[in-house]
PDB file of N, CA and C in Angstrom:
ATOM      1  N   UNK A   1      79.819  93.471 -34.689  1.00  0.00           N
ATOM      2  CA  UNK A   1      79.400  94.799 -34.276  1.00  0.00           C
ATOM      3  C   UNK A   1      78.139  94.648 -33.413  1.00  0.00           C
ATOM      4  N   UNK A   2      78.016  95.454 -32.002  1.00  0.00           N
ATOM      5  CA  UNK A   2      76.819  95.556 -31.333  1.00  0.00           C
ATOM      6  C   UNK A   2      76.157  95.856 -31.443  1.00  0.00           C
ATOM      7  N   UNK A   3      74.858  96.146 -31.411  1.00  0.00           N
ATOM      8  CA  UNK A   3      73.488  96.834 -31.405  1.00  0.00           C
ATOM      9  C   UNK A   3      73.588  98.224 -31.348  1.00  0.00           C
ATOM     10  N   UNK A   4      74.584  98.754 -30.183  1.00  0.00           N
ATOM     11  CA  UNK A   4      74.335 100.070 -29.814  1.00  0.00           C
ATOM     12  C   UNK A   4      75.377 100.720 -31.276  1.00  0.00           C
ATOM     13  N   UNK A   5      76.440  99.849 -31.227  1.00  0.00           N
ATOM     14  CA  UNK A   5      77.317 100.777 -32.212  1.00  0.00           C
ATOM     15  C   UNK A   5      76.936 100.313 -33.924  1.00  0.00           C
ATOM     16  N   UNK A   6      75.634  99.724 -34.122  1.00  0.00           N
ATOM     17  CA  UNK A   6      75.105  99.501 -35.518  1.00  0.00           C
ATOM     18  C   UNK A   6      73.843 100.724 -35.388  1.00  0.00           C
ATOM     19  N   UNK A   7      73.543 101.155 -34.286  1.00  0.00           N
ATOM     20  CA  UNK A   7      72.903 102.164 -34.077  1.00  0.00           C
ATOM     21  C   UNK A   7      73.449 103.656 -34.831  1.00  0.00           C
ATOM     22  N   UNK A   8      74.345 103.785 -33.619  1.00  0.00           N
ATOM     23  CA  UNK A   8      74.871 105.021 -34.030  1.00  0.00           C
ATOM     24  C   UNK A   8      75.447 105.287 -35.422  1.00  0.00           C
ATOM     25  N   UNK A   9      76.059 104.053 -35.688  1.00  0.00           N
ATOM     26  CA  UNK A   9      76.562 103.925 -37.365  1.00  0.00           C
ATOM     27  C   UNK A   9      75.384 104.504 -38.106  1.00  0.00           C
ATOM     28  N   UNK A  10      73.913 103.971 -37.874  1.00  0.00           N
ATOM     29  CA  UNK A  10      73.004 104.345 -38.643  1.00  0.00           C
ATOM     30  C   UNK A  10      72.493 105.631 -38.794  1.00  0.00           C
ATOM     31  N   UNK A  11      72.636 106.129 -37.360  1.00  0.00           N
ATOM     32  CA  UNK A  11      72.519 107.379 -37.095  1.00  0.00           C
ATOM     33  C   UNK A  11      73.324 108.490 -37.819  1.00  0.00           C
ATOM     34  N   UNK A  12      74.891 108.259 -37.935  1.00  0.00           N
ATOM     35  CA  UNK A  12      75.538 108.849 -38.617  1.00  0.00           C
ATOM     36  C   UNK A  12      75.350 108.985 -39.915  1.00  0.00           C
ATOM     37  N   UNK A  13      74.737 107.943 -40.315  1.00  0.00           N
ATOM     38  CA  UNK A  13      75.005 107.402 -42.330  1.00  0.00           C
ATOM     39  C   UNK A  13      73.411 108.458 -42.197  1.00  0.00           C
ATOM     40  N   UNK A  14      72.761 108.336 -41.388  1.00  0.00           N
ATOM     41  CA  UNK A  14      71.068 109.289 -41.647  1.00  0.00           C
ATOM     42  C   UNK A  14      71.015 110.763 -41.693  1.00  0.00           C
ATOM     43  N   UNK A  15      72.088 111.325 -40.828  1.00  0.00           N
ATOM     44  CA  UNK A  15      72.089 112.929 -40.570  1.00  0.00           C
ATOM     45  C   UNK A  15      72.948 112.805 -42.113  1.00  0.00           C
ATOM     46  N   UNK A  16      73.287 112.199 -42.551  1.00  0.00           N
ATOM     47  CA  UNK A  16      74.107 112.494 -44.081  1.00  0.00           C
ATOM     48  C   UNK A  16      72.998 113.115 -45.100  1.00  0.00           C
ATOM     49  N   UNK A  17      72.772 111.836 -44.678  1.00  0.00           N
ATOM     50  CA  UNK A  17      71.099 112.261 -46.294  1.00  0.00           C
ATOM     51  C   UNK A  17      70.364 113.437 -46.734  1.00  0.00           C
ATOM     52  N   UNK A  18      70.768 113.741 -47.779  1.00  0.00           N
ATOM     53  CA  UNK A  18      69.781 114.869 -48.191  1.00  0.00           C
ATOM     54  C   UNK A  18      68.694 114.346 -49.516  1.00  0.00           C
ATOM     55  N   UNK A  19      68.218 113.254 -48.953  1.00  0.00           N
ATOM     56  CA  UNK A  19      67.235 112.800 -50.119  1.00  0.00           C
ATOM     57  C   UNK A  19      65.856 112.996 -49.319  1.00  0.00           C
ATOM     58  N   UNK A  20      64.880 113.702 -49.541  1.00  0.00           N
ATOM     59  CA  UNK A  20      63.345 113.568 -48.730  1.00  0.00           C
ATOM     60  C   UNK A  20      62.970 112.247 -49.188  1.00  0.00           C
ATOM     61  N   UNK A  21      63.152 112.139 -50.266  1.00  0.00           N
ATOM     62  CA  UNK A  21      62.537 110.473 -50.403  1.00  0.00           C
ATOM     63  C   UNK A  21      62.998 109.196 -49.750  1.00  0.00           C
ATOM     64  N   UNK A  22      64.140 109.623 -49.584  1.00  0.00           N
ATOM     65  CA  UNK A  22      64.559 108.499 -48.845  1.00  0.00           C
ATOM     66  C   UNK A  22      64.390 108.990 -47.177  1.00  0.00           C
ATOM     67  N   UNK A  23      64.606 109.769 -47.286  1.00  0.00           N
ATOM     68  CA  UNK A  23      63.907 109.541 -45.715  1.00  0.00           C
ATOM     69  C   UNK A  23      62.558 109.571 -45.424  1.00  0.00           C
ATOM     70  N   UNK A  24      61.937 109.791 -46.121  1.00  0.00           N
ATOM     71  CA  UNK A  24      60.336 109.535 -45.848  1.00  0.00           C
ATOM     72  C   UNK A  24      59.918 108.270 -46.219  1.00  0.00           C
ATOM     73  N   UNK A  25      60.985 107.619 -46.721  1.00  0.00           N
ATOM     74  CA  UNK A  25      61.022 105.597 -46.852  1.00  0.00           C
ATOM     75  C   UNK A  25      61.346 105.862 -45.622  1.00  0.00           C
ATOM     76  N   UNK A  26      62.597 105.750 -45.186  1.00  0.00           N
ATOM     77  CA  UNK A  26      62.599 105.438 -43.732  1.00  0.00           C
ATOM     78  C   UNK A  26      61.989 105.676 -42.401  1.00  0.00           C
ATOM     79  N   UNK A  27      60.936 106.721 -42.473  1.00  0.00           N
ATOM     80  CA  UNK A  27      60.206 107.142 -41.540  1.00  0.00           C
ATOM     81  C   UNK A  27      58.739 106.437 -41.409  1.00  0.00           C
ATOM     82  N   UNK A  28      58.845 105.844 -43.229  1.00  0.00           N
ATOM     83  CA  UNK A  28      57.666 104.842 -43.071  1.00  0.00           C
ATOM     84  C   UNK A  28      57.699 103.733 -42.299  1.00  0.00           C
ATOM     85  N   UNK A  29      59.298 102.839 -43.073  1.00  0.00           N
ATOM     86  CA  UNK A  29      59.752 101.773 -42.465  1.00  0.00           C
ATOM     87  C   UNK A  29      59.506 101.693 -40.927  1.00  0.00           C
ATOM     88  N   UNK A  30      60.126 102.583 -40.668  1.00  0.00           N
ATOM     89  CA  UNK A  30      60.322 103.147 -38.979  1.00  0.00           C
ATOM     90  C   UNK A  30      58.941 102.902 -38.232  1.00  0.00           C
ATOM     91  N   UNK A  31      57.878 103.954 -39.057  1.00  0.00           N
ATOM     92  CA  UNK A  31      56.511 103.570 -38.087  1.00  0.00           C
ATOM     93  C   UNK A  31      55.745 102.895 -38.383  1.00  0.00           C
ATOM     94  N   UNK A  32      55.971 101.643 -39.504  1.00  0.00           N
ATOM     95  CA  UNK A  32      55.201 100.653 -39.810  1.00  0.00           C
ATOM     96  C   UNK A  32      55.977  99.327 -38.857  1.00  0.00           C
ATOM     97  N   UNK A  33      57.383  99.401 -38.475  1.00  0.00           N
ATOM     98  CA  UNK A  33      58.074  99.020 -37.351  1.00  0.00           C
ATOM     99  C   UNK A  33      57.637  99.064 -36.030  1.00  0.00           C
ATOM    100  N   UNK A  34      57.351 100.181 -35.737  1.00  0.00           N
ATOM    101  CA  UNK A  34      56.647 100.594 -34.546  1.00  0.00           C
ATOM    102  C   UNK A  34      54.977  99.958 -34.243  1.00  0.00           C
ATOM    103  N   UNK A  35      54.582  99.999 -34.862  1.00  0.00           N
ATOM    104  CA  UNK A  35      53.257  99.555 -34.796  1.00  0.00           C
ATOM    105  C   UNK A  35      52.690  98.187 -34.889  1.00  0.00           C
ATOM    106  N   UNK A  36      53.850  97.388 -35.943  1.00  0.00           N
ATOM    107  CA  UNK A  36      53.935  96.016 -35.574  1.00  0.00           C
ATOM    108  C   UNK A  36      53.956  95.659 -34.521  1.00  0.00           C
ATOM    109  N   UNK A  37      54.927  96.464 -33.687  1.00  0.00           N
ATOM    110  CA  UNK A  37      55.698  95.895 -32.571  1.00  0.00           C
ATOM    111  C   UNK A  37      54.668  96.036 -31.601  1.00  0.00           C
ATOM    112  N   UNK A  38      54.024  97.334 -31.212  1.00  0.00           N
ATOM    113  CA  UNK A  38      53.049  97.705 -30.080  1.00  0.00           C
ATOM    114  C   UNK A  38      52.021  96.821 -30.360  1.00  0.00           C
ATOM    115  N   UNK A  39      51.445  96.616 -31.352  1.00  0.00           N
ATOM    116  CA  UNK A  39      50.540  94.720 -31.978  1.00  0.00           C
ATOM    117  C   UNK A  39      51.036  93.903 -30.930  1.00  0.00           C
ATOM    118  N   UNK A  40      52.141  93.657 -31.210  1.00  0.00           N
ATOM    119  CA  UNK A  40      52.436  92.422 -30.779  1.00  0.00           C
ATOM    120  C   UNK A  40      52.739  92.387 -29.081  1.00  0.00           C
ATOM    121  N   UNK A  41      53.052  93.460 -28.585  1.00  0.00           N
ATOM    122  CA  UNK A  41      53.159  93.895 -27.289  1.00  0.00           C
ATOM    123  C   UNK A  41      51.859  93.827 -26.725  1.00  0.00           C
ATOM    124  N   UNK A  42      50.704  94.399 -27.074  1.00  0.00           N
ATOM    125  CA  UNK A  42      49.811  94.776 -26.384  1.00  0.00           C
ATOM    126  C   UNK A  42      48.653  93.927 -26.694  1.00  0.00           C
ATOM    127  N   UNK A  43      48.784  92.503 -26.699  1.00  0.00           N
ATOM    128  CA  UNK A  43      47.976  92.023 -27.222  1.00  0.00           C
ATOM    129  C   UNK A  43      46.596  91.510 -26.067  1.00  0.00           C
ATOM    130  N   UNK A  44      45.806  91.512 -26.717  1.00  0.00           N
ATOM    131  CA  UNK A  44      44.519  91.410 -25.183  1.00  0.00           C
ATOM    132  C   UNK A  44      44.535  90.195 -24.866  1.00  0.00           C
ATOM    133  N   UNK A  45      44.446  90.228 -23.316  1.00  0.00           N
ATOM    134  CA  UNK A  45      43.794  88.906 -22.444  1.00  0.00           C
ATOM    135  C   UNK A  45      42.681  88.147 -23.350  1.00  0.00           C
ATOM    136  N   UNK A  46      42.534  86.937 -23.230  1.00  0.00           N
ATOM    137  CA  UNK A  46      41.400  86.524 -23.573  1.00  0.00           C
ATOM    138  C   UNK A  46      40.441  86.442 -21.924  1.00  0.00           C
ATOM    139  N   UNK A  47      39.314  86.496 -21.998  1.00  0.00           N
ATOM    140  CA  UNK A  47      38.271  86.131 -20.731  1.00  0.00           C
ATOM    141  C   UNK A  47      38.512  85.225 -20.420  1.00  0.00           C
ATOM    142  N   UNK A  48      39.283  83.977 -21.082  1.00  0.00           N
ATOM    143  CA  UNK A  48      40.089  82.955 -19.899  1.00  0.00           C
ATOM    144  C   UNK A  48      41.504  83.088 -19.190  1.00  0.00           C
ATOM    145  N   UNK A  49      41.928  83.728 -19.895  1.00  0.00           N
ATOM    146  CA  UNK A  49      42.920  84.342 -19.670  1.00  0.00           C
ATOM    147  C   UNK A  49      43.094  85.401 -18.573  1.00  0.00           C
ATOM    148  N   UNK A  50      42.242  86.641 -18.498  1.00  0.00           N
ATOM    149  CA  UNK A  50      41.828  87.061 -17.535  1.00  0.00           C
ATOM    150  C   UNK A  50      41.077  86.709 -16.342  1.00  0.00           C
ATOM    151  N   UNK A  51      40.334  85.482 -16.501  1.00  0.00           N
ATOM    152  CA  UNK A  51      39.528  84.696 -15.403  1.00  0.00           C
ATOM    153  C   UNK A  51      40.825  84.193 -14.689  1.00  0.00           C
ATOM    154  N   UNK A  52      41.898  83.570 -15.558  1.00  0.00           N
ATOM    155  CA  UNK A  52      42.453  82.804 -14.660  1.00  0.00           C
ATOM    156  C   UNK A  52      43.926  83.579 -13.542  1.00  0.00           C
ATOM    157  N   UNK A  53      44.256  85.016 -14.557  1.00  0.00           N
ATOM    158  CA  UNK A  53      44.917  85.961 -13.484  1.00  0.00           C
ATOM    159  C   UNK A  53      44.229  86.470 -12.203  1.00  0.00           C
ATOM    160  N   UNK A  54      42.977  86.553 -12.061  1.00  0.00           N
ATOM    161  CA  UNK A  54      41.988  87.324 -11.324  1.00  0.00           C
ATOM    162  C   UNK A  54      42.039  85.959 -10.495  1.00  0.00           C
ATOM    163  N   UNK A  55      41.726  84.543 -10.458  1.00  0.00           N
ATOM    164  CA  UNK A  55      42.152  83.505  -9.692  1.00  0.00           C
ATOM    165  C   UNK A  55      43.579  83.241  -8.707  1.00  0.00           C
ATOM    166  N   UNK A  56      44.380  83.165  -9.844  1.00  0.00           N
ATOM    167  CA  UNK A  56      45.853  83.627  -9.072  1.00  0.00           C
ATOM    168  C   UNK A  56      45.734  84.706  -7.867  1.00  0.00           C
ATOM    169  N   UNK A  57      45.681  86.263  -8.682  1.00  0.00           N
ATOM    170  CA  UNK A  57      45.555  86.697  -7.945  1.00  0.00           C
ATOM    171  C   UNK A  57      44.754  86.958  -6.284  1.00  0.00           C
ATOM    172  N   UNK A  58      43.756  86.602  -6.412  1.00  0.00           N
ATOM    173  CA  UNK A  58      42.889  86.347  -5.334  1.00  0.00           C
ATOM    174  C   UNK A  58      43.633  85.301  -4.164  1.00  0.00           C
ATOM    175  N   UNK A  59      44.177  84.114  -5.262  1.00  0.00           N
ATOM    176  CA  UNK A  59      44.609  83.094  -4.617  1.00  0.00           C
ATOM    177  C   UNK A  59      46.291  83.708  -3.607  1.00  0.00           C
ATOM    178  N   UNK A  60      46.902  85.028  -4.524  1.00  0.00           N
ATOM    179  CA  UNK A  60      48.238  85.049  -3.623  1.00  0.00           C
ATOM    180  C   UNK A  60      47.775  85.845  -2.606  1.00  0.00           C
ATOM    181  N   UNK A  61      47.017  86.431  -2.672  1.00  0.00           N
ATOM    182  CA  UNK A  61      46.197  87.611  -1.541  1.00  0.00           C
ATOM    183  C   UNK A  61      46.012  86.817  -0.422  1.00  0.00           C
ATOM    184  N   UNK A  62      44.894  85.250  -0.678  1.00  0.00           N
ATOM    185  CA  UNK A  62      44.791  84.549   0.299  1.00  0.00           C
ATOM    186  C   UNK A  62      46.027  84.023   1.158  1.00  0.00           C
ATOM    187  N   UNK A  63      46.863  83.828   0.260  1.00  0.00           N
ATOM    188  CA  UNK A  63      48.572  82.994   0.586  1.00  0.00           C
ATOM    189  C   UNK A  63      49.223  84.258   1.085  1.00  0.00           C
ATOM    190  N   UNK A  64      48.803  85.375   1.491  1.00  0.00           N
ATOM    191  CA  UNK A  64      50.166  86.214   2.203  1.00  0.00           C
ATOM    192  C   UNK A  64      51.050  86.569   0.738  1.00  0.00           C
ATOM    193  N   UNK A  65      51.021  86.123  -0.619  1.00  0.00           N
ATOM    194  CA  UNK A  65      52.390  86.310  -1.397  1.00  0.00           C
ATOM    195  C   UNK A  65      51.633  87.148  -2.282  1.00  0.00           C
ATOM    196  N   UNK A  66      51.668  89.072  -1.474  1.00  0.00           N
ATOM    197  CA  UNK A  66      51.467  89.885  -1.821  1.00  0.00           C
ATOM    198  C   UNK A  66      52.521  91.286  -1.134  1.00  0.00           C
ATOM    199  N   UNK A  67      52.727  92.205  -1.974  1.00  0.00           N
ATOM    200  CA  UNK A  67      53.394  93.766  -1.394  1.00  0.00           C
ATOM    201  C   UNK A  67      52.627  94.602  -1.061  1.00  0.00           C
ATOM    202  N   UNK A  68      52.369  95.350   0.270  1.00  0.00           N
ATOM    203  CA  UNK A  68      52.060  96.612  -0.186  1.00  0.00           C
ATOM    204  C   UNK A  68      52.771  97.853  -0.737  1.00  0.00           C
ATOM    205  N   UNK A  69      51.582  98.664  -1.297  1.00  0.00           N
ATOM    206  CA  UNK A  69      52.171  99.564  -1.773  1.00  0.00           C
ATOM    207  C   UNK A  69      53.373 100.499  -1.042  1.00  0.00           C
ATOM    208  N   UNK A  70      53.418 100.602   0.025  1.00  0.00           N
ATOM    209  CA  UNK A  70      54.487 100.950   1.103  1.00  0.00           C
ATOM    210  C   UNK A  70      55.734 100.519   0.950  1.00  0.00           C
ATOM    211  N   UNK A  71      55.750  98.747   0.740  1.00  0.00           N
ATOM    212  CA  UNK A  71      56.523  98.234   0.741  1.00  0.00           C
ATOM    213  C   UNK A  71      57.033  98.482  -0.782  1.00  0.00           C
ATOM    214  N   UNK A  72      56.281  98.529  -1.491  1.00  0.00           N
ATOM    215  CA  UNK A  72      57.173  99.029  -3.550  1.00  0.00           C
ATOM    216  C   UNK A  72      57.720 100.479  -3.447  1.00  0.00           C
ATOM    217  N   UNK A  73      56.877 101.115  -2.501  1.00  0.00           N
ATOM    218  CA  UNK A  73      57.790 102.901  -2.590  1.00  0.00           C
ATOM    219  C   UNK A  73      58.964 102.576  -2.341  1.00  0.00           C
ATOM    220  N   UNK A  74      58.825 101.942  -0.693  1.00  0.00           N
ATOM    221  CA  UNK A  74      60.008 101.754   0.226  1.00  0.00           C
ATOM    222  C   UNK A  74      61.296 101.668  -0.615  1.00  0.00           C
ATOM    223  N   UNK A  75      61.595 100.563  -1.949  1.00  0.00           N
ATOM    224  CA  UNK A  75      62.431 100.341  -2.952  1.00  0.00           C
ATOM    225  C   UNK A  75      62.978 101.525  -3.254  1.00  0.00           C
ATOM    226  N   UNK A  76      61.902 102.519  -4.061  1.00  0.00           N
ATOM    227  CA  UNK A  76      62.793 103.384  -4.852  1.00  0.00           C
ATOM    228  C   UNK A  76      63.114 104.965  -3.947  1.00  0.00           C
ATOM    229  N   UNK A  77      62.736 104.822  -2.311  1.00  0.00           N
ATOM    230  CA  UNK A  77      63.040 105.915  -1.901  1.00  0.00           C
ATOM    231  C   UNK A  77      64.406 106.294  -1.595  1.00  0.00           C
TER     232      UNK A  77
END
């Protein structure tokens, strides 16, 4: 079974429930899920880390291997 259709399965088996407790487990689950995840997503540069993008960058600016912004609209017009 796929992702999308273990989804909707879940979805279905959830509009069933008439337990508040159990769904207020799952709403915990859910945003203690969520918040792991944005952790782990958004995790900060270190100052070497950032020293050394700000290098790159500078460095593709010098090399021509840059877009302008003209050229990224241009895409989605």
């Amino acid at each position: 079974m796929n992702i999308e259709s273990r989804k909707l399965q879940f979805i279905q088996e959830f509009l069933k429930l008439q337990s508040e407790e159990v769904i207020s487990k799952l709403e915990k689950i859910l945003k203690k899920e969520n918040i792991d995840s944005d952790e782990k997503v958004l995790k900060p540069m270190t100052i070497d880390e950032l020293n050394e993008r700000v290098d790159q960058s500078e460095s593709d600016f010098k090399n021509n291997r840059f877009k302008t912004s003209s050229e990224l609209l241009a895409k989605y017009e």
